[in-house]
C-alpha atoms as a PDB file:
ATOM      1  CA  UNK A   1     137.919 233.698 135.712  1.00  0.00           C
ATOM      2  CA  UNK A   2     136.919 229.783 136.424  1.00  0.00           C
ATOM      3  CA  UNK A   3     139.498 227.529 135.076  1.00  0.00           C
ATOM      4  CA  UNK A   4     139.094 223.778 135.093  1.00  0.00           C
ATOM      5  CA  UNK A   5     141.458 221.032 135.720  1.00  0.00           C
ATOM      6  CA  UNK A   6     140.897 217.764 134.413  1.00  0.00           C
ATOM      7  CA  UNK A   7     143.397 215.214 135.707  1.00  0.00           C
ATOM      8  CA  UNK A   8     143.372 217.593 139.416  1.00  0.00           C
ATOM      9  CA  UNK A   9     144.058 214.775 141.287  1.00  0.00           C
ATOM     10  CA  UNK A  10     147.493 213.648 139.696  1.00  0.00           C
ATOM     11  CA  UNK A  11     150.983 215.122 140.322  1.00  0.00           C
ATOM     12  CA  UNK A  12     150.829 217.565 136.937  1.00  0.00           C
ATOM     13  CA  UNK A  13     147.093 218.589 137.172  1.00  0.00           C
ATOM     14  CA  UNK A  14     147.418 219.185 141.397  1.00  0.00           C
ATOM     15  CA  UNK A  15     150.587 221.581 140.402  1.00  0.00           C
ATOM     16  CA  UNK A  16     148.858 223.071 137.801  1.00  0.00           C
ATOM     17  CA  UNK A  17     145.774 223.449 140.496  1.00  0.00           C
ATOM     18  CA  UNK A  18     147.718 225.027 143.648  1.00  0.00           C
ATOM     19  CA  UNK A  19     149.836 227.136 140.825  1.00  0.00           C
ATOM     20  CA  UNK A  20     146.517 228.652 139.598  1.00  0.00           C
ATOM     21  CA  UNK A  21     144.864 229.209 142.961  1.00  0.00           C
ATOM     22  CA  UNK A  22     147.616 231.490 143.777  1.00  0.00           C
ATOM     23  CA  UNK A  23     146.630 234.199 140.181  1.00  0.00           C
ATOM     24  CA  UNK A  24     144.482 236.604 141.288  1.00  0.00           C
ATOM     25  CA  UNK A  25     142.167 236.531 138.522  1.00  0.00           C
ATOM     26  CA  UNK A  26     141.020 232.713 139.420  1.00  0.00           C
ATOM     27  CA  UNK A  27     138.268 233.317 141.337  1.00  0.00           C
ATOM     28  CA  UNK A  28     137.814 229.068 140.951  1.00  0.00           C
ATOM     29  CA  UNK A  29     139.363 225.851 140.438  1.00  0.00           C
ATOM     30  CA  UNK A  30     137.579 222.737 139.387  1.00  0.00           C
ATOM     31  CA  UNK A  31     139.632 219.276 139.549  1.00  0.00           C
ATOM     32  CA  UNK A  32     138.067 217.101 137.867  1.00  0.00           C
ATOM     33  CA  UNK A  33     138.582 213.461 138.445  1.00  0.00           C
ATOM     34  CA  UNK A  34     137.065 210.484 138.960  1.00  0.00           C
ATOM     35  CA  UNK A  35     138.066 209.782 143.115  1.00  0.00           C
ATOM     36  CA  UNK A  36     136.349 212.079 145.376  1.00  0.00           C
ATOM     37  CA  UNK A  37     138.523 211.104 148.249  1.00  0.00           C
ATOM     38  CA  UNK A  38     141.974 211.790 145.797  1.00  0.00           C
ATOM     39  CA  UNK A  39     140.704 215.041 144.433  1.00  0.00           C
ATOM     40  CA  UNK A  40     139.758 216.083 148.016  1.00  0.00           C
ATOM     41  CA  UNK A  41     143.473 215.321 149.508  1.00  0.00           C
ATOM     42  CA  UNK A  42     144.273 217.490 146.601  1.00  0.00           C
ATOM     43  CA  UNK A  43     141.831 220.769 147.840  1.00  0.00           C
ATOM     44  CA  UNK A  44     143.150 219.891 151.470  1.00  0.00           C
ATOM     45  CA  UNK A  45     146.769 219.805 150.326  1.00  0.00           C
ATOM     46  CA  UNK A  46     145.944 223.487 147.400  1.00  0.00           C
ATOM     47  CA  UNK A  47     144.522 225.074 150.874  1.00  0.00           C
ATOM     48  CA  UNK A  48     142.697 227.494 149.062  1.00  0.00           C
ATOM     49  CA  UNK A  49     138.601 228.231 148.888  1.00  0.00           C
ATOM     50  CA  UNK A  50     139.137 228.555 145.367  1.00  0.00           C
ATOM     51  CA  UNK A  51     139.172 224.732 145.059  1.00  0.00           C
ATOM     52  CA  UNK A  52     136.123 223.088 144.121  1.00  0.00           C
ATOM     53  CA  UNK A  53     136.264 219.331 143.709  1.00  0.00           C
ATOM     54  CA  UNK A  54     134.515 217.809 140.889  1.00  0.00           C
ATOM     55  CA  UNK A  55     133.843 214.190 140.426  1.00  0.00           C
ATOM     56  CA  UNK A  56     133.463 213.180 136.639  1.00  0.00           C
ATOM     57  CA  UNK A  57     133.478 210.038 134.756  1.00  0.00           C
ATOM     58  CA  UNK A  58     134.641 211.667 131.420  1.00  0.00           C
ATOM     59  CA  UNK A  59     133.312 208.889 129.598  1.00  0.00           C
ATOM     60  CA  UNK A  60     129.870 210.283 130.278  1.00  0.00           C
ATOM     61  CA  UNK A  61     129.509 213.239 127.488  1.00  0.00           C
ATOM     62  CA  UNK A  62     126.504 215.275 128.440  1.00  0.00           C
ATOM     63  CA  UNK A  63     127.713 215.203 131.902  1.00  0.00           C
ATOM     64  CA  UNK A  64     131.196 216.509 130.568  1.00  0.00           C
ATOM     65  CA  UNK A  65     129.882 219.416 128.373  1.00  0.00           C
ATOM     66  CA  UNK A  66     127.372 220.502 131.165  1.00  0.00           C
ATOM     67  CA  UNK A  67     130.769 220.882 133.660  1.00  0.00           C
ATOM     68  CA  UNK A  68     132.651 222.653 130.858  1.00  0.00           C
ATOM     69  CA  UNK A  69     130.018 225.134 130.406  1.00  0.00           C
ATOM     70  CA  UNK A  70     130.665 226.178 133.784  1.00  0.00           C
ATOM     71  CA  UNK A  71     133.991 227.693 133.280  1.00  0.00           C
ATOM     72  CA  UNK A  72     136.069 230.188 130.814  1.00  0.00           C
ATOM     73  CA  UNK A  73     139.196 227.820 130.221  1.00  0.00           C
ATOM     74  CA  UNK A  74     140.380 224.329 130.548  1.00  0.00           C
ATOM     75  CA  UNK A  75     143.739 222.343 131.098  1.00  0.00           C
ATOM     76  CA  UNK A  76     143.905 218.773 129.981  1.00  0.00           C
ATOM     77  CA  UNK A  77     146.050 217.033 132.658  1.00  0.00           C
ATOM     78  CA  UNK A  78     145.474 213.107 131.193  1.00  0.00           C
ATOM     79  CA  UNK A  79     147.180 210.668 131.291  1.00  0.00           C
ATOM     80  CA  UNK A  80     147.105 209.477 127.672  1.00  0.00           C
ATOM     81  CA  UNK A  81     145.979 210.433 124.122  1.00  0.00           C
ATOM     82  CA  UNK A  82     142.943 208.410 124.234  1.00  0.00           C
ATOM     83  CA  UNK A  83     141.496 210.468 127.180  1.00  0.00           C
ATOM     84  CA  UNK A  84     143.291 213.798 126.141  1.00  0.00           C
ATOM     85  CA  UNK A  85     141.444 213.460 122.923  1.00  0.00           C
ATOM     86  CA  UNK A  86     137.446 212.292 123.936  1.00  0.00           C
ATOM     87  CA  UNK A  87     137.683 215.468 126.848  1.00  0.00           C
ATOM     88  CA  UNK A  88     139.362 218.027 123.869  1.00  0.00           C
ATOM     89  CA  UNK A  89     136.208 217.039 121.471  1.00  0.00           C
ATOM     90  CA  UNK A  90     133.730 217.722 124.362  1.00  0.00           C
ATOM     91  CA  UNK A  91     135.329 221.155 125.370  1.00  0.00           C
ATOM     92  CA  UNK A  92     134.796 221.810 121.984  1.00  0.00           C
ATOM     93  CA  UNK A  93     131.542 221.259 122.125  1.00  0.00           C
ATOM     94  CA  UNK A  94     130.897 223.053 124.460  1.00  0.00           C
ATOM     95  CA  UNK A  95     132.725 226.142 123.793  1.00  0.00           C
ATOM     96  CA  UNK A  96     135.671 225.945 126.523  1.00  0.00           C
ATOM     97  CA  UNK A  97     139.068 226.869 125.602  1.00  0.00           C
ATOM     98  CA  UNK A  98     141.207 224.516 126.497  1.00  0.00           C
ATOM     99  CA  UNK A  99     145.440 223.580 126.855  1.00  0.00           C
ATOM    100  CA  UNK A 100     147.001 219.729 126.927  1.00  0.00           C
ATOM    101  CA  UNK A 101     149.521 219.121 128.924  1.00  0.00           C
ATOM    102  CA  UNK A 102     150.187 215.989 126.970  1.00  0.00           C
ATOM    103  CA  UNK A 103     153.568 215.698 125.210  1.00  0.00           C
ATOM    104  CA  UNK A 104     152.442 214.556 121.888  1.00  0.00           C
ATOM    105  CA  UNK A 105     149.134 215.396 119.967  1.00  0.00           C
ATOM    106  CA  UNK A 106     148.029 214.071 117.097  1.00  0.00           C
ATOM    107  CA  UNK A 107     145.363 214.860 114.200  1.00  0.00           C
ATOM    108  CA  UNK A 108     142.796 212.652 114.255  1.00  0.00           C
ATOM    109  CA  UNK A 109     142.109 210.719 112.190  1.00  0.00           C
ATOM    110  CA  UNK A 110     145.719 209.834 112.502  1.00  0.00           C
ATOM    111  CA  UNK A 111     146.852 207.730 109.469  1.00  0.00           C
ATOM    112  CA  UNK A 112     149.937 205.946 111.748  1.00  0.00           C
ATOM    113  CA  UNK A 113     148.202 205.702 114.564  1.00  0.00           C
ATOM    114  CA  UNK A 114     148.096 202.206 116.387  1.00  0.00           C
ATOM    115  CA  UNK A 115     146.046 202.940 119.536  1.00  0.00           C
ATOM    116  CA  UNK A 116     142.731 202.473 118.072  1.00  0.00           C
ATOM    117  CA  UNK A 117     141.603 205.722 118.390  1.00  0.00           C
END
């Protein structure tokens, strides 16, 4: 299975990277981010030829969905809502199953909301 990372080169979505590269059924890892030089410290650090680094500017939608397509599952490793949310829309888009790692989710549209989302 090819799983995808998105946050790879932060503290939760490296663990979450190195923890998957050791399951057997990961054949690869994308972390997705948007420094090439973090999310390659990251490989370096994982160790494993699983790793495949990915640079992304999420905010870029077709390029998003055509990266999702690539893989069977997803985990959402953002570092707020507002980012959390505009990846989770694409991967539904484009068919990826995906997990958050963010401690609160929200409906949208969210009647209390104050971010401006």
């Amino acid at each position: 299975m090819k799983a995808l990372v998105f946050g790879g080169s932060g503290k939760i979505g490296s663990a979450i990277a190195w923890d998957l590269s050791k399951d057997k059924e990961i054949e690869e890892i994308g972390i997705v981010g948007r420094r090439k030089q973090a999310l390659e410290k990251v490989k370096n650090w994982i160790g494993s030829d699983k790793v495949k680094v990915c640079v992304l500017d999420i905010n870029n939608k077709q390029d998003s969905i055509d990266l999702m397509k690539q893989y069977k599952v997803g985990v959402l490793a953002l570092p707020n809502r507002k980012t959390s949310y505009k990846v989770a829309h694409n991967a539904i888009e484009a068919g990826l199953n995906i997990v958050d790692t963010i401690e609160e989710f929200h409906r949208t549209p969210d009647p209390f909301e104050i971010e401006g989302l």
